[in-house]
Every structure is written in C-alpha cells, then in structure tokens.
Protein backbone atom coordinates (compact mmCIF):
# COMPACT_ATOMS: atom_id res chain seq x y z
CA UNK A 1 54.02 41.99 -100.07
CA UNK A 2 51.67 39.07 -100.97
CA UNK A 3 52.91 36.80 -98.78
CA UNK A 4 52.86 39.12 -95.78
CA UNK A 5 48.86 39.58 -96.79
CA UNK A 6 48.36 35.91 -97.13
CA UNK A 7 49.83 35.69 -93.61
CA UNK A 8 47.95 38.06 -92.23
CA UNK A 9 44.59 37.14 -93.57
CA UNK A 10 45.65 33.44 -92.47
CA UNK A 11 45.83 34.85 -89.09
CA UNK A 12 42.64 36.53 -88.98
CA UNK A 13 41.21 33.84 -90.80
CA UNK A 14 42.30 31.37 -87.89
CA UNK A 15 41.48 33.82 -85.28
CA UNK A 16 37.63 34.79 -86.09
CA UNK A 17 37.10 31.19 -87.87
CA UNK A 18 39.38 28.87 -85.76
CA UNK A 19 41.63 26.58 -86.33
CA UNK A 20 39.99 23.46 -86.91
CA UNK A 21 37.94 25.37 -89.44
CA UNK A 22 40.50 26.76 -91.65
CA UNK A 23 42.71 23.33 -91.07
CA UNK A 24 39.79 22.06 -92.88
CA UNK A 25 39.20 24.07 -95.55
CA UNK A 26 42.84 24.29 -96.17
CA UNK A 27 43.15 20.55 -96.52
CA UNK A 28 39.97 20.16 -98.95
CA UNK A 29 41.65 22.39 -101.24
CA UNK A 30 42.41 20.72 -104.59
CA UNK A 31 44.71 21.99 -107.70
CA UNK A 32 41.36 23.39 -109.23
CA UNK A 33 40.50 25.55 -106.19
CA UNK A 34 44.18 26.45 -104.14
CA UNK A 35 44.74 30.09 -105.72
CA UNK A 36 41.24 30.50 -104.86
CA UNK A 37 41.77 29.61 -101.28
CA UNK A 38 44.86 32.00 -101.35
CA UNK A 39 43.25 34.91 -103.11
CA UNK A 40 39.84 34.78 -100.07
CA UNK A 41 42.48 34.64 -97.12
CA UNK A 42 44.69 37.21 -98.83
CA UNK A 43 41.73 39.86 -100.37
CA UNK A 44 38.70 38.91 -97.39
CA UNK A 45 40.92 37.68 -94.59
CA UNK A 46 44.08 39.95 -95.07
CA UNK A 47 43.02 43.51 -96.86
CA UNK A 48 39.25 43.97 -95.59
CA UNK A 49 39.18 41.83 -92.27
CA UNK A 50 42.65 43.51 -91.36
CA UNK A 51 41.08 46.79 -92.05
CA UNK A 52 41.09 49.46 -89.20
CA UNK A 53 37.45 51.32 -88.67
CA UNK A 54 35.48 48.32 -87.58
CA UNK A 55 36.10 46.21 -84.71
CA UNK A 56 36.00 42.46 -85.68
CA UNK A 57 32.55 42.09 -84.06
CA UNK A 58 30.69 44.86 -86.17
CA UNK A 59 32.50 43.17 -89.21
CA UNK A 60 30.85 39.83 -88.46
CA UNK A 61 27.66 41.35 -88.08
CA UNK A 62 27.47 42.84 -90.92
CA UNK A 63 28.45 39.75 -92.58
CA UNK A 64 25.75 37.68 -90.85
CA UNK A 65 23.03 40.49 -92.39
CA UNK A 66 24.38 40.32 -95.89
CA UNK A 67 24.86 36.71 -96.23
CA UNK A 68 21.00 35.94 -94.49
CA UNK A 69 19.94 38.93 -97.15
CA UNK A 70 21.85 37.19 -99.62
CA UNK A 71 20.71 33.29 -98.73
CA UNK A 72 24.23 31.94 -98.03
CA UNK A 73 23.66 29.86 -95.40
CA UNK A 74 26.81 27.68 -95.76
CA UNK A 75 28.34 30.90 -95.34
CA UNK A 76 25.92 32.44 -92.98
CA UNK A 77 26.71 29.49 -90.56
CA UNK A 78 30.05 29.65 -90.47
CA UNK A 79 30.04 33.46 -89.59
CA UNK A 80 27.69 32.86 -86.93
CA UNK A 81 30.52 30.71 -85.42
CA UNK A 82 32.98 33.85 -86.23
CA UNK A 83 30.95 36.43 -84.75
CA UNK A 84 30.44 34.17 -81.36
CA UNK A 85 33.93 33.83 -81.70
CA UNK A 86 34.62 37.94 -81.80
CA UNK A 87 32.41 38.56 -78.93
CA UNK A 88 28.88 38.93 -80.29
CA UNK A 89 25.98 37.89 -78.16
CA UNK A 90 23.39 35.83 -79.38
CA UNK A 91 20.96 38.87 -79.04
CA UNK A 92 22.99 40.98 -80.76
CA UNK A 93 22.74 38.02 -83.69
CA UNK A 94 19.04 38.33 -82.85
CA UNK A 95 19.06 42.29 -83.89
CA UNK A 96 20.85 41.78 -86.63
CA UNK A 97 18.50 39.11 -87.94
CA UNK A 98 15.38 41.41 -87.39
CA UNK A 99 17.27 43.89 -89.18
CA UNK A 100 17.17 41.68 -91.89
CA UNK A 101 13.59 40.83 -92.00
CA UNK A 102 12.98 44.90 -92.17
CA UNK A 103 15.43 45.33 -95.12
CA UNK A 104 15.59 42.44 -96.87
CA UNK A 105 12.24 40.34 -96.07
CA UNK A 106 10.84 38.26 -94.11
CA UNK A 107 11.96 35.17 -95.66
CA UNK A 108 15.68 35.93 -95.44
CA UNK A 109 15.39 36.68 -91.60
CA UNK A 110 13.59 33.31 -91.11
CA UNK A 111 16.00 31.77 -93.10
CA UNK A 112 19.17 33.03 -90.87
CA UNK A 113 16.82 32.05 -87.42
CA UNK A 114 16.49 28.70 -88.90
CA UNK A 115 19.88 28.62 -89.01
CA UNK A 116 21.45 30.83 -86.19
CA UNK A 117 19.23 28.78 -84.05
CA UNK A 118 20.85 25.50 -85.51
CA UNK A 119 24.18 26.88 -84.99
CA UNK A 120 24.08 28.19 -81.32
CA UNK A 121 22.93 24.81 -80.51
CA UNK A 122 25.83 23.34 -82.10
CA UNK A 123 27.88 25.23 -80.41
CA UNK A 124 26.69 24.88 -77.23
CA UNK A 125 26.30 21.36 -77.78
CA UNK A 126 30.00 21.58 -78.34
CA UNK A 127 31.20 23.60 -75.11
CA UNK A 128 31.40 26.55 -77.62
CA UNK A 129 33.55 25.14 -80.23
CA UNK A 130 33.68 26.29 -84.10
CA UNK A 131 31.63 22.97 -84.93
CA UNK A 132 32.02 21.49 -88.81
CA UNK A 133 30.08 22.62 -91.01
CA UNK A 134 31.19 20.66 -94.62
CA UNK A 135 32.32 24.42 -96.28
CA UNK A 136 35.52 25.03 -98.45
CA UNK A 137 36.58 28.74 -98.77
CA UNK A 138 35.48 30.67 -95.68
C-alpha cells in the first residue's frame, strides 16, 4: 500500500512540479533527509494532491495563498511554477494574491507579487519551463 502511494504522489509530484524539478530534489536528498522526501511525495503528493474534490488548479491556488500568508517563498515559488503548470492564468495568480493582502495583510501579498512577478519572468524567460529554484522537498 505504501509503495503504491509513493508512486502515485511521485507521479503527481512530476506532473504539477515537473520533472527536472523533482529529478532535483530527488538527487539532493541525503541519508539525513530521504524518508523525509518519501513521507512529502507519499502524504502531500500521493494522499492530499491525489484527492478527488478539487481539480489540480484550485489545489495550487490555494497553496500559492497559504504559503504567501505563511511567507514561504521557496515554497511559494515553486508552486507558482505548479499552478502555471495545472492551467492557472497569471490573473488568476493575481486574484489569489489580492486575496491575500485582504486576509492575511498587505505585506504577505507584496511579498508573493515580488515573487510571482520574479517567477513568471523566469518562466517566460525560459519558453515556460519549471525553472530552478535551489529547493529540496517540494
């Protein structure tokens, strides 16, 4: 049963995050940090991403509001990537982001425009690629 969750969140993983991405992290993980890896793809990636009830794109922006409320921009930037990658618009980034600034301050929605802004650019610096961004777990 584990293994067919680790597969499946290693799917979903690759398919909102890319390849290249989860290559990545995959390959930075050490002895310390490997179950760790496991446990995000299997728990995140496998048992809430693979949830029915949401489509992928309503997933990832929800994501992008809690981790601007919560100041993860490592985070934040990679799910940017993920929801561009599910279909979500830049505006619909945009709404979410003013969303923010209602609900969690003003700061916090500057914060993810700083870096939304950064990210798109990347991206489409990139011909729409998921871009590096230095992050382990994702």
């Amino acid at each position: 049963m584990a293994d067919e969750r680790l597969r499946r969140g290693e799917r979903i993983r690759r398919e909102v995050l890319g390849d290249e991405h989860v290559d990545r992290s995959l390959a930075r993980a050490s002895d310390f940090d490997r179950e760790f890896q496991a446990f995000v793809t299997r728990t995140a990636w496998g048992d809430v991403w693979g949830r029915p009830g949401l489509e992928r794109s309503t997933r990832s922006l929800l994501n992008i509001a809690m981790l601007a409320a919560l100041g993860r921009m490592d985070e934040f930037r990679v799910h940017v990537r993920g929801a561009l990658n599910n279909g979500c618009s830049a505006e619909q980034i945009r709404e979410a982001l003013i969303q923010v600034a209602v609900y969690a301050g003003m700061p916090a929605a500057m914060e993810g425009f700083r870096h939304a802004r950064s990210v798109l650019a990347d991206m489409e610096d990139q011909g729409g690629g998921d871009g590096g961004d230095g992050g382990e777990v994702r």
